[in-house]
N, C-alpha and C. Protein backbone atom coordinates (compact mmCIF):
# COMPACT_ATOMS: atom_id res chain seq x y z
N UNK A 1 0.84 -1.18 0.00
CA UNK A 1 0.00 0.00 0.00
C UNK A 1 0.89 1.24 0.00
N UNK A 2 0.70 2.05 -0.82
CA UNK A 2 1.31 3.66 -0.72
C UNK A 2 0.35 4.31 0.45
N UNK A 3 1.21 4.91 1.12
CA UNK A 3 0.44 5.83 1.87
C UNK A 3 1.43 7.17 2.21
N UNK A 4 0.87 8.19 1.89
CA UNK A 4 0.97 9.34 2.14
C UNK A 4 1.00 10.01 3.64
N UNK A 5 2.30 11.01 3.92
CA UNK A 5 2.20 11.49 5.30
C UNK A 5 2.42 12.79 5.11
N UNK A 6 1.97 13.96 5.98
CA UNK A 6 2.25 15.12 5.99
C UNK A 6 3.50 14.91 6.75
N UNK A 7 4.15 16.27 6.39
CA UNK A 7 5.24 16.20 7.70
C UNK A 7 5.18 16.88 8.95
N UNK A 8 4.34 18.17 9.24
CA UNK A 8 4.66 18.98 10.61
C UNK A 8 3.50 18.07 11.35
N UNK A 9 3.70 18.25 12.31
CA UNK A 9 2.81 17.96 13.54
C UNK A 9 1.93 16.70 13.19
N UNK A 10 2.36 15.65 12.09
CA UNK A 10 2.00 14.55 11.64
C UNK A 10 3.41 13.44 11.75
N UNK A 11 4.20 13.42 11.33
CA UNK A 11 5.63 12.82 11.68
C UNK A 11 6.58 13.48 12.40
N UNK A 12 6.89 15.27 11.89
CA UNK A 12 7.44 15.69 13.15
C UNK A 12 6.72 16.39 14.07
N UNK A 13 7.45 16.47 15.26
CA UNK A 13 6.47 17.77 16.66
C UNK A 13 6.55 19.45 16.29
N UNK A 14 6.58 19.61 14.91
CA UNK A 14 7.06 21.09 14.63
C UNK A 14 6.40 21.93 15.69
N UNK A 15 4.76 21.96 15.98
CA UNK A 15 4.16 22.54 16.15
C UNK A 15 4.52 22.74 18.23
N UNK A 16 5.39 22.09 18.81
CA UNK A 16 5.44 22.32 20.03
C UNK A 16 6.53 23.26 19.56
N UNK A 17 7.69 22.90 18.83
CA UNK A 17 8.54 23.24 18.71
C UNK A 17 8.50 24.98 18.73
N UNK A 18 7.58 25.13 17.62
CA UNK A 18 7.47 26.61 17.03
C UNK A 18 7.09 27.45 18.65
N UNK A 19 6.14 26.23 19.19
CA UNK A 19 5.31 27.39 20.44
C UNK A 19 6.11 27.58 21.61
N UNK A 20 7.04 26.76 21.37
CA UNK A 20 8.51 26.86 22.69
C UNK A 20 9.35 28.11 22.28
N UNK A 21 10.10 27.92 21.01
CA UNK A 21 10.35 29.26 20.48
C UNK A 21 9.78 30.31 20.98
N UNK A 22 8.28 30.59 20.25
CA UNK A 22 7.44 31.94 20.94
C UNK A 22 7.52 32.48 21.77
N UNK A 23 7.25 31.36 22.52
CA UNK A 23 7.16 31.43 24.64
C UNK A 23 8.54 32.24 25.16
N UNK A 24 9.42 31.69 24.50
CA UNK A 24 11.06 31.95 25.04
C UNK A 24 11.63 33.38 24.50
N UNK A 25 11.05 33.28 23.12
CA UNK A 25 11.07 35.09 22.78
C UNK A 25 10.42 36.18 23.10
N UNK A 26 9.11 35.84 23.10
CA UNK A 26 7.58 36.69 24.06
C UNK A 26 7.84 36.61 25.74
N UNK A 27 8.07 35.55 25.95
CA UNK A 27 7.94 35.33 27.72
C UNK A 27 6.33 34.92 27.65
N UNK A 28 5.91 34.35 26.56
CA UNK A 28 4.36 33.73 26.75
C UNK A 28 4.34 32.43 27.31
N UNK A 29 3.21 31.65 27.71
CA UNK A 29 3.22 30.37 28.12
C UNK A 29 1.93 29.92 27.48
N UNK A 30 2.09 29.83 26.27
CA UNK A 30 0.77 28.88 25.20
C UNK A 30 1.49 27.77 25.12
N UNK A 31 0.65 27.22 25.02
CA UNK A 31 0.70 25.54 25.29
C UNK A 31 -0.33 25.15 23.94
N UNK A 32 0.21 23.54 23.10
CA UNK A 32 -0.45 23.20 22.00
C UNK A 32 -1.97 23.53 22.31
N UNK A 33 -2.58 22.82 23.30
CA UNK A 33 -3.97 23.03 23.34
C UNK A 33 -4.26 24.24 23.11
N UNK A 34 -3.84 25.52 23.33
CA UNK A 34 -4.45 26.82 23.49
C UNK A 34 -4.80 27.14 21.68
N UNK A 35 -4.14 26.07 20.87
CA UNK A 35 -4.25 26.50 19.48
C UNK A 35 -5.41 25.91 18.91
N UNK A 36 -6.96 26.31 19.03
CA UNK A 36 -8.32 25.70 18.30
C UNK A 36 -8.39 26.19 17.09
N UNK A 37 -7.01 26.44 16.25
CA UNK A 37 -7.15 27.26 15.13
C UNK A 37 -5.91 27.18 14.12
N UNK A 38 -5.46 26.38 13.13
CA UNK A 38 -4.49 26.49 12.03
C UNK A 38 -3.69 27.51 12.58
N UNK A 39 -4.15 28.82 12.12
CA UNK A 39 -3.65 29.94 12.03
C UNK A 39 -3.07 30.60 13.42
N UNK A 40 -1.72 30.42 13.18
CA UNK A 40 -0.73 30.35 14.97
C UNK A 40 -1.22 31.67 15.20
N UNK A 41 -1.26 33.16 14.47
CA UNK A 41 -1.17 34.21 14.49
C UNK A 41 -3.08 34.72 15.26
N UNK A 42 -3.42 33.82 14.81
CA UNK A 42 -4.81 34.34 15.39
C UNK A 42 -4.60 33.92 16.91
N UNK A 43 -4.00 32.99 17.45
CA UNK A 43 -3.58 32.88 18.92
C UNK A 43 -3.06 33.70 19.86
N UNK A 44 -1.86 33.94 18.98
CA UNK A 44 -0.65 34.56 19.27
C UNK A 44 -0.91 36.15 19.25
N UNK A 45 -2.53 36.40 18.29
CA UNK A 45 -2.74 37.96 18.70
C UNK A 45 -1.88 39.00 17.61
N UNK A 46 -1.14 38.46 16.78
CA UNK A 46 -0.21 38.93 15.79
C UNK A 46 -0.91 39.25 14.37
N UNK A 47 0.02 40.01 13.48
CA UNK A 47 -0.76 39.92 12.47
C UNK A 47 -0.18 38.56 11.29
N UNK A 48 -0.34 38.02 10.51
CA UNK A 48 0.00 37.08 9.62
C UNK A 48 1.36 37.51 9.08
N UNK A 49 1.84 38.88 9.31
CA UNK A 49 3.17 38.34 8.25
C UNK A 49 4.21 38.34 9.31
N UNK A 50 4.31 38.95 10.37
CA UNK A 50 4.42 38.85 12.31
C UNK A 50 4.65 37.06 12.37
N UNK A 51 3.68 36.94 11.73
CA UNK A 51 3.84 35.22 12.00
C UNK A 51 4.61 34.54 11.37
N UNK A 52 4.84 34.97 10.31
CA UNK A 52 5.19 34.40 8.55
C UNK A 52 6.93 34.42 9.00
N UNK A 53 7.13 35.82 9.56
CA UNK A 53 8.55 36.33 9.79
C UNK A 53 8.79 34.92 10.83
N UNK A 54 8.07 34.72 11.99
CA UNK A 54 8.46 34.17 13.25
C UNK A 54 8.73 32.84 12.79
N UNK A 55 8.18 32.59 12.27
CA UNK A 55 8.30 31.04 11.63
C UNK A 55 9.45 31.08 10.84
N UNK A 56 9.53 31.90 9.93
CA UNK A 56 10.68 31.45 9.15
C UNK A 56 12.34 31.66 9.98
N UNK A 57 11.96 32.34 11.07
CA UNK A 57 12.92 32.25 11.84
C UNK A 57 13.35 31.47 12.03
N UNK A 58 12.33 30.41 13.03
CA UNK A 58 12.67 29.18 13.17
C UNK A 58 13.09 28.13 12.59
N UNK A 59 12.85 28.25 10.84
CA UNK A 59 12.74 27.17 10.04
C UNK A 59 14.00 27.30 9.67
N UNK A 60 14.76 28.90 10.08
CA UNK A 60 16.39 28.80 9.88
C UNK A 60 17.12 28.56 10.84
N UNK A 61 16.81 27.52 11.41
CA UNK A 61 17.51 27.39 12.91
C UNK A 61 17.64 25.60 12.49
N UNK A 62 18.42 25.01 13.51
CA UNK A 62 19.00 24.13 13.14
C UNK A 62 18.16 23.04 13.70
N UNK A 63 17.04 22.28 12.94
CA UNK A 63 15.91 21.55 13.25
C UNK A 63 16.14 20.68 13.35
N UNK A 64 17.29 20.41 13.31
CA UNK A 64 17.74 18.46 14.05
C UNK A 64 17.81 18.52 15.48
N UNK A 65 18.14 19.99 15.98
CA UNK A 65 18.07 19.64 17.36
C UNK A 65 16.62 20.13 17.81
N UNK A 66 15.66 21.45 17.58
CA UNK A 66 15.19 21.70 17.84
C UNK A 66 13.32 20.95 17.66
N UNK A 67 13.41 20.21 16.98
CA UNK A 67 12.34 19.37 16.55
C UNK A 67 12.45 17.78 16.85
N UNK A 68 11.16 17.30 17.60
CA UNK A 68 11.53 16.02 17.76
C UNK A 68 10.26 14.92 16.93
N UNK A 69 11.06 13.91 16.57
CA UNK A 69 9.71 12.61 15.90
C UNK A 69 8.42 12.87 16.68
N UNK A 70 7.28 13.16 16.29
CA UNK A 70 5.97 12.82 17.13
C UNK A 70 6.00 11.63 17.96
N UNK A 71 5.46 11.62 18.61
CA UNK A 71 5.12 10.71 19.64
C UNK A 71 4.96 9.00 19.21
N UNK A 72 5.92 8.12 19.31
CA UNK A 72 5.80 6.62 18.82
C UNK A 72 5.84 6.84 16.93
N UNK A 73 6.13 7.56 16.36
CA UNK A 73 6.21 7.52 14.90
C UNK A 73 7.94 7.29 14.26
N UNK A 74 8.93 7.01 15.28
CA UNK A 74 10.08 6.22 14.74
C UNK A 74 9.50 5.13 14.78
N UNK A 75 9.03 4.47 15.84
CA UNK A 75 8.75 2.85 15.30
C UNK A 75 7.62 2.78 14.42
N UNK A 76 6.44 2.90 14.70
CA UNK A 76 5.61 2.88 13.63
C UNK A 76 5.14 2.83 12.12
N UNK A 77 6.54 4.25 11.90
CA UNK A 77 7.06 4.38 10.42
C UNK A 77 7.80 3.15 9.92
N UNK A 78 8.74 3.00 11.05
CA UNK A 78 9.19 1.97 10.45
C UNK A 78 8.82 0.51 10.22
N UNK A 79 7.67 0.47 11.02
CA UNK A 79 7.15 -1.30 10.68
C UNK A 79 6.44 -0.57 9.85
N UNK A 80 5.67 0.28 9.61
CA UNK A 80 5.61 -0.11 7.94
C UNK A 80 5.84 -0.33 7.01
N UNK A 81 7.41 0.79 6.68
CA UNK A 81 8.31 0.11 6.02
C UNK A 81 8.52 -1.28 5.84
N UNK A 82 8.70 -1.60 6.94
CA UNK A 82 9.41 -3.05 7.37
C UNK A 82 8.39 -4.08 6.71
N UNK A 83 6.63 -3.72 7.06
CA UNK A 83 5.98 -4.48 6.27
C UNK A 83 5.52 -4.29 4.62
N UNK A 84 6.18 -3.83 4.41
CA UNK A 84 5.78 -3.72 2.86
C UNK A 84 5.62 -2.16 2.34
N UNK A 85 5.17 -1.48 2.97
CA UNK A 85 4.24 -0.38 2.79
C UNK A 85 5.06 0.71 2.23
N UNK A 86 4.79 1.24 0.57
CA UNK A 86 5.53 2.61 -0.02
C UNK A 86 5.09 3.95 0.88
N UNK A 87 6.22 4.04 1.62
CA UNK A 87 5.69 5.93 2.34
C UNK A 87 6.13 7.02 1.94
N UNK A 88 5.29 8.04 1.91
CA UNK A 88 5.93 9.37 1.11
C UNK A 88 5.79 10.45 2.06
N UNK A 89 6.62 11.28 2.22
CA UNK A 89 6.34 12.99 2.58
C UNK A 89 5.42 13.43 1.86
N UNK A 90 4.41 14.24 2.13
CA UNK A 90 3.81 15.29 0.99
C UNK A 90 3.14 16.53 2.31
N UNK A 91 4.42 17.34 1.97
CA UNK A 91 4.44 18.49 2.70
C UNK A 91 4.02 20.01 2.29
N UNK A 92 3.75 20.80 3.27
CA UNK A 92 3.15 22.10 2.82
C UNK A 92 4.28 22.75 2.42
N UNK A 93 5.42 22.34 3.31
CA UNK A 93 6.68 23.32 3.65
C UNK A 93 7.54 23.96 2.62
N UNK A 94 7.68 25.20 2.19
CA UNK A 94 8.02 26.08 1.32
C UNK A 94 9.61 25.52 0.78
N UNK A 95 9.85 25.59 -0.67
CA UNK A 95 11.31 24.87 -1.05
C UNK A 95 12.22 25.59 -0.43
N UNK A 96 12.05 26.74 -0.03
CA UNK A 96 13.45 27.24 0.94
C UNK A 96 13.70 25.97 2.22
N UNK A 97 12.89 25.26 2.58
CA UNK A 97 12.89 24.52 3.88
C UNK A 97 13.07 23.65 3.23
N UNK A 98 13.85 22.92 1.69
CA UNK A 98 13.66 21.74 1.44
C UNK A 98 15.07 21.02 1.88
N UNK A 99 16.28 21.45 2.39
CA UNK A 99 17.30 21.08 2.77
C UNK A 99 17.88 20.96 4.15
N UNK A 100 17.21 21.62 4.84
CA UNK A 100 16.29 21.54 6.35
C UNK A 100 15.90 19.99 6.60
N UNK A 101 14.39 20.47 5.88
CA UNK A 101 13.13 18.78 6.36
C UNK A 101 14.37 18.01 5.89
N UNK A 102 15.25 17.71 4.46
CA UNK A 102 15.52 16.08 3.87
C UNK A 102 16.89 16.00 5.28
N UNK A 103 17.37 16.68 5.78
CA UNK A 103 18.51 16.39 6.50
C UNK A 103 17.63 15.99 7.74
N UNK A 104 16.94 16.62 8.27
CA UNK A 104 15.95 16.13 9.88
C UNK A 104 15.42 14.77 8.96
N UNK A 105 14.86 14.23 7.92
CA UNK A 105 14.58 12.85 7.85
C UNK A 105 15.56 12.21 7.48
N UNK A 106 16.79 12.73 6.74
CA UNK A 106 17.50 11.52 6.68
C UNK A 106 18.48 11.49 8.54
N UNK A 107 18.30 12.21 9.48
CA UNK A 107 18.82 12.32 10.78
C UNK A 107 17.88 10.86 11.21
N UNK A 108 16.51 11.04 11.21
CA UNK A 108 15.47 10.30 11.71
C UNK A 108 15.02 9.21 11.30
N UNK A 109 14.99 9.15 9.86
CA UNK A 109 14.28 8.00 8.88
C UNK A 109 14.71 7.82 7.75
N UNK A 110 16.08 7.61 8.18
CA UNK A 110 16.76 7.23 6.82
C UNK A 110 16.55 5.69 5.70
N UNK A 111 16.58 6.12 4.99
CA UNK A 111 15.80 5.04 4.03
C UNK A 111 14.91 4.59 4.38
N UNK A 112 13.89 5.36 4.57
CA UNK A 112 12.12 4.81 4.88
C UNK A 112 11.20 5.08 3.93
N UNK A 113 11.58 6.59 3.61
CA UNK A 113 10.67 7.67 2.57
C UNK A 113 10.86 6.59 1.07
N UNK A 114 10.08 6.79 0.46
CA UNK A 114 10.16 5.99 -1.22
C UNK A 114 10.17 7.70 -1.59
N UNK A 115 9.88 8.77 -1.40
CA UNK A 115 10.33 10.31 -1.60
C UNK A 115 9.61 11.26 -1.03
N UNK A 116 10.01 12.31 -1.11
CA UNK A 116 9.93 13.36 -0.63
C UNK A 116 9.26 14.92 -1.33
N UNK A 117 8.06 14.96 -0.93
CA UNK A 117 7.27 16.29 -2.32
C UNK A 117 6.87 17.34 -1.72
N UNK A 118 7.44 18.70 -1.86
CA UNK A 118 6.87 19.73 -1.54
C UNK A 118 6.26 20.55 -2.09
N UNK A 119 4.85 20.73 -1.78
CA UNK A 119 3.92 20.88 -2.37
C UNK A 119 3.73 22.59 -2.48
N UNK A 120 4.34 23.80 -1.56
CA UNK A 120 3.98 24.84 -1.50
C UNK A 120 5.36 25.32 -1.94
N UNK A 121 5.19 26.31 -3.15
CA UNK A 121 6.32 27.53 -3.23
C UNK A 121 6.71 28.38 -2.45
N UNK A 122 6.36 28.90 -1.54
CA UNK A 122 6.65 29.54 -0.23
C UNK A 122 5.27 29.79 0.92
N UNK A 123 5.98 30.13 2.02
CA UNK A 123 4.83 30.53 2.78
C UNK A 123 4.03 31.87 2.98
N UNK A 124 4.37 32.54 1.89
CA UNK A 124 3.30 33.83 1.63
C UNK A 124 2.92 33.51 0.58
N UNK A 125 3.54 32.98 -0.91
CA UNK A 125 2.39 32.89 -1.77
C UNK A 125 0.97 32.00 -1.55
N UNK A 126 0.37 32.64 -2.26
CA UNK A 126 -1.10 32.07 -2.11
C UNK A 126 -1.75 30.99 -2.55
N UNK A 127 -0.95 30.73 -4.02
CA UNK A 127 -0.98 29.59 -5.29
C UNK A 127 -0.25 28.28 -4.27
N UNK A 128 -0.95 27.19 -4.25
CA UNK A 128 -0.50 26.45 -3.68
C UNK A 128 -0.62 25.20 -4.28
N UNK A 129 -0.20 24.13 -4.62
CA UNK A 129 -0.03 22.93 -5.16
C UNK A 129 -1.38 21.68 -4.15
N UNK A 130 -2.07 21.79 -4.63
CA UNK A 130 -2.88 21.03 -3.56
C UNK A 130 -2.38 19.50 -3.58
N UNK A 131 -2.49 19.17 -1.76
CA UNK A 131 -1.60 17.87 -1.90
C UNK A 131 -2.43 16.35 -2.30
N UNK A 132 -3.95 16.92 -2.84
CA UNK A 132 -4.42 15.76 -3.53
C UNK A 132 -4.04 15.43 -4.59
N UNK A 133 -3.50 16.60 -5.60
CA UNK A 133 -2.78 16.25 -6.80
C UNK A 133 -1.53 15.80 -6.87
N UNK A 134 -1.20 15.75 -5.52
CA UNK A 134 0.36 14.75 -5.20
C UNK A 134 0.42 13.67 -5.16
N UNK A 135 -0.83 13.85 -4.38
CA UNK A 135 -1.21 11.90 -3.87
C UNK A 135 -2.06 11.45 -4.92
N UNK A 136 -2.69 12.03 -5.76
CA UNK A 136 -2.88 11.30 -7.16
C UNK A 136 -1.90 10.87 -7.92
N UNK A 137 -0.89 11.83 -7.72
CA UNK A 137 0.19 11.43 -9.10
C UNK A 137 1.12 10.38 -8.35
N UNK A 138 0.97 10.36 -7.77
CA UNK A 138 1.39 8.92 -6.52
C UNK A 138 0.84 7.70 -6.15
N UNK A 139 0.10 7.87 -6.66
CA UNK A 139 -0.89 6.61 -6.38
C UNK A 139 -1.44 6.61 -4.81
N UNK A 140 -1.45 7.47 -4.20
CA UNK A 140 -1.58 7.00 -2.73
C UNK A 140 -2.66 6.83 -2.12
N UNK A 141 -2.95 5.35 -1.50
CA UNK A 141 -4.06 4.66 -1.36
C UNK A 141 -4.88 5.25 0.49
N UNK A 142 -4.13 5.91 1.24
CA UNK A 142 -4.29 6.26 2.27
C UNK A 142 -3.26 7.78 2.64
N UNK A 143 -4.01 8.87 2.83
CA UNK A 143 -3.33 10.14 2.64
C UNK A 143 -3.18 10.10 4.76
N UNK A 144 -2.18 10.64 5.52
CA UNK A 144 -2.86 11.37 6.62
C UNK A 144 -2.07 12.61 7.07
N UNK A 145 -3.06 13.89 7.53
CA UNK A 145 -2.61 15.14 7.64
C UNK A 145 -3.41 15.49 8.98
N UNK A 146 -3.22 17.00 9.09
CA UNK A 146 -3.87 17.37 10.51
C UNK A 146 -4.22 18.70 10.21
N UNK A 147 -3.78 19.40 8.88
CA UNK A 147 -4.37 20.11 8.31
C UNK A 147 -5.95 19.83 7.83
N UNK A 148 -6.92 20.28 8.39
CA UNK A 148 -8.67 19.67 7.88
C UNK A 148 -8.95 20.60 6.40
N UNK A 149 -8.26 21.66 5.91
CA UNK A 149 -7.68 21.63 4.75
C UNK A 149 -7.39 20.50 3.54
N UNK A 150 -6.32 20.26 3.77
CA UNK A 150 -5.89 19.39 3.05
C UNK A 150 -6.63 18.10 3.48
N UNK A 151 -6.89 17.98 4.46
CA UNK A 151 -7.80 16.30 4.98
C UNK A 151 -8.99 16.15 3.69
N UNK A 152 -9.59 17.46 3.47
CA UNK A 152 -11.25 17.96 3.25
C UNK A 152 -10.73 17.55 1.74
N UNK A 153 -9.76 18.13 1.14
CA UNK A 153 -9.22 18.34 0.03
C UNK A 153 -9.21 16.42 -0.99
N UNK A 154 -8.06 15.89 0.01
CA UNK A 154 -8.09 14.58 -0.36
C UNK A 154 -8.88 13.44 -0.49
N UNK A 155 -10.18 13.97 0.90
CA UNK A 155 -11.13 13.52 0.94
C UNK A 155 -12.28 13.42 -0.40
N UNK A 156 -12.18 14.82 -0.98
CA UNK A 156 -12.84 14.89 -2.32
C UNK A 156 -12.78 14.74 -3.31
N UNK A 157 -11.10 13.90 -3.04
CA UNK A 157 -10.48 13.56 -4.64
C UNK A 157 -10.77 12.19 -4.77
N UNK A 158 -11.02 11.87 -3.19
CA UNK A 158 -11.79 10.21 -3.41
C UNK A 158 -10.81 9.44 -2.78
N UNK A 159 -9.54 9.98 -2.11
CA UNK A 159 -8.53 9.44 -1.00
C UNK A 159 -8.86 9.49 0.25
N UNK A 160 -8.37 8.00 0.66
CA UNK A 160 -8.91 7.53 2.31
C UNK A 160 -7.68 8.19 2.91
N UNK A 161 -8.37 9.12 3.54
CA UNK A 161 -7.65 9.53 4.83
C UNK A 161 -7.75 9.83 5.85
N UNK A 162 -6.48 9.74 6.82
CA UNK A 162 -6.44 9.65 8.07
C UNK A 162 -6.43 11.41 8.73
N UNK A 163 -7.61 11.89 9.71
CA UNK A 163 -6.75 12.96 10.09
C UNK A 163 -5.78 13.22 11.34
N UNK A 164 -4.87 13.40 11.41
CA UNK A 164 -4.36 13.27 12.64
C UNK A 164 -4.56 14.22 13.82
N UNK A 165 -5.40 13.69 14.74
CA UNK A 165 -5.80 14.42 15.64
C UNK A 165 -4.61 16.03 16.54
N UNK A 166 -5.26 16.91 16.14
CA UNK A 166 -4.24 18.08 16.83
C UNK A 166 -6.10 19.18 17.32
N UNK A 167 -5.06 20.17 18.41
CA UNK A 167 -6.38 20.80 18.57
C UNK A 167 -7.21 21.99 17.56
N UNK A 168 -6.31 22.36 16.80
CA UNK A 168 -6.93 23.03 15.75
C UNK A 168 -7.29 22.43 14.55
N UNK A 169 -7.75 21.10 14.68
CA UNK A 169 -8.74 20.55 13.71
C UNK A 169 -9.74 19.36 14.48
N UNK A 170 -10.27 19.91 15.80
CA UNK A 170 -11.02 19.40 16.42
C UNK A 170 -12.41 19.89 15.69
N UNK A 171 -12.82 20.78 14.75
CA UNK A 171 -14.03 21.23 14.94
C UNK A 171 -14.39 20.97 13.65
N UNK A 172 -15.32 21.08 13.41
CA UNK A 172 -15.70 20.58 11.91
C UNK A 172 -16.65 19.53 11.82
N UNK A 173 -17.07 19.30 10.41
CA UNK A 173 -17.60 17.52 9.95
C UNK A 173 -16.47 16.80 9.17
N UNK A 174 -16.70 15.83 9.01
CA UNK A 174 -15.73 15.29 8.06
C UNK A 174 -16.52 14.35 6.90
N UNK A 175 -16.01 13.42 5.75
CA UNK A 175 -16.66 13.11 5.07
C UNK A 175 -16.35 11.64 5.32
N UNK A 176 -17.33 10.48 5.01
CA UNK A 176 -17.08 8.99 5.45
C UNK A 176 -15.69 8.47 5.03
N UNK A 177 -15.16 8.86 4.45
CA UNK A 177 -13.64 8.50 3.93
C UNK A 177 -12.69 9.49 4.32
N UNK A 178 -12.75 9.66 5.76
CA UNK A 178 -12.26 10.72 6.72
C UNK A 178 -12.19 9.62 8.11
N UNK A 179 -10.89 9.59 8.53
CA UNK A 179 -11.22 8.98 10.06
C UNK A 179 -10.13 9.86 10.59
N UNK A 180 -10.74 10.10 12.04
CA UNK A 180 -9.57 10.76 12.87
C UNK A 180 -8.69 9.80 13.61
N UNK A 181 -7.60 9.86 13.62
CA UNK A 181 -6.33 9.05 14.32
C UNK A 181 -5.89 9.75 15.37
N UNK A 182 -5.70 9.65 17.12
CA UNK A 182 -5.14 10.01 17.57
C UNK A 182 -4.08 9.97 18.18
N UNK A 183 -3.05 9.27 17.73
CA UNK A 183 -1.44 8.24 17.94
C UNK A 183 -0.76 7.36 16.63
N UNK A 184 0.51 7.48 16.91
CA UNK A 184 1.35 6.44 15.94
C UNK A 184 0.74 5.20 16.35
N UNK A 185 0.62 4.73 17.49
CA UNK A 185 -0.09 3.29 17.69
C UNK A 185 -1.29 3.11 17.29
N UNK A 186 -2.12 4.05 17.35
CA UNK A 186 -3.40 3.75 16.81
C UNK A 186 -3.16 3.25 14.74
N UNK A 187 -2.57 4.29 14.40
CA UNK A 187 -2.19 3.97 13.04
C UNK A 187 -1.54 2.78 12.93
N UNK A 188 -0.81 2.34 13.75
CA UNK A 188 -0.09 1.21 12.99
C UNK A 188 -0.91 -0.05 13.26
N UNK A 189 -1.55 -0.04 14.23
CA UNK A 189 -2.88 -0.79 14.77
C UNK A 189 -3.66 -1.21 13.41
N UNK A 190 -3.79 -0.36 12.76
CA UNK A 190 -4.82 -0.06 11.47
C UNK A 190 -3.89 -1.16 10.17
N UNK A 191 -3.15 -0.92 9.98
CA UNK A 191 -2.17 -1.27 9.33
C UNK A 191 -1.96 -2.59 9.29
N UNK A 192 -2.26 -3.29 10.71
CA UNK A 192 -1.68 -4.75 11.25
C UNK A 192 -2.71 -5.36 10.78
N UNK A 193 -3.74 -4.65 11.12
CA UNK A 193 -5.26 -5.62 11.03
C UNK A 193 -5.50 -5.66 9.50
C-alpha cells in the first residue's frame, strides 16, 4: 500500500517546537492546546506576516536539534516500512525549507521515505499545489494530515484519509472517507489488522 504522510505535527512535533520558540522570545506560556485554530497568528494575537517572519525564523535554525519525531512515529514508520508499505512525505513546507526537512529525515528515517514532495512555493504565496494532486500522481491509497484543509481536500479527490488528531482541527464535519487518528499506535494498529 502507498500511503501518504504530511510532515509537521503529523511525523514531526514542529508545532510544540514553534510554540517553545514563541514562549522563550515573548515570555508567553501557550501551550499546544491553546491552538483551536491552524492559524498560529490568530492565537498569538499577531498579524500574519508577524507570524510568517516568526516562523521562518525558526525554520532557519538548526531543526535536528530543535524538533523532535511525534510521539511513537520512529517505530511505527518503520514497521511499515518493514511491512511492505511505499511511504511518502507530501508536505506544505516552502522549497526554501527543502534542505532543512531532507537532512531532519534523513537524521530520523533514513531510508524509509520511497520520496519526498513539496507541495507549496513559499509561505506567503497564495498559489498552492494542492496535496491531492500529489497523492494522485502517486498513487496514494491512504493520505494522513492534521491540516482539515488538506484532509477535506483529499477527501474529495476520493482518497482515504487519516486525520491526525491536533487541537486546531477538532471542529468541523468530516466526510465517510475521513477517520480521525489520535497516535502512531493507533495507526499502525490499522495497518496490522
Amino acid at each position: 500500500m502507498r500511503i501518504g504522510l504530511d510532515f509537521d505535527d503529523v511525523v514531526a512535533d514542529s508545532g510544540i517546537a514553534i510554540i517553545a520558540m514563541h514562549n522563550a522570545k515573548h515570555g508567553t506560556n501557550f501551550k499546544k492546546e491553546d491552538f483551536a485554530n491552524f492559524f498560529f497568528e490568530e492565537t498569538w494575537g499577531v498579524p500574519r506576516e508577524e507570524r510568517n517572519k516568526e516562523i521562518d525564523e525558526f525554520f532557519a535554525t538548526d531543526q535536528l536539534t530543535n524538533i523532535d519525531p511525534m510521539a511513537g512515529s520512529l517505530k511505527a514508520i518503520r514497521d511499515l516500512r518493514a511491512s511492505g508499505h511505499e511511504l511518502y512525505i507530501i508536505t506544505g513546507r516552502p522549497n526554501r525549507d527543502i534542505e532543512q526537512t531532507e537532512l531532519w529525515i534523513e537524521h530520523h528515517f533514513l531510508d524509509v521515505f520511497a520520496g519526498i514532495h513539496f507541495a507549496s512555493p513559499s509561505r506567503t504565496e497564495e498559489i498552492q499545489r494542492k496535496k491531492s494532486e500529489t497523492c494522485k500522481a502517486l498513487h496514494i491509497d491512504i493520505f494522513i494530515d492534521d491540516d482539515a484543509k488538506n484532509v477535506l481536500d483529499c477527501a474529495a479527490a476520493g482518497i482515504k484519509t487519516f486525520i491526525f488528531d491536533q487541537p486546531w482541527n477538532r471542529q468541523g464535519e468530516f466526510p465517510a472517507n475521513v477517520e480521525r487518528v489520535y497516535s502512531w499506535d493507533e495507526i499502525a494498529k490499522k495497518f496490522s489488522s
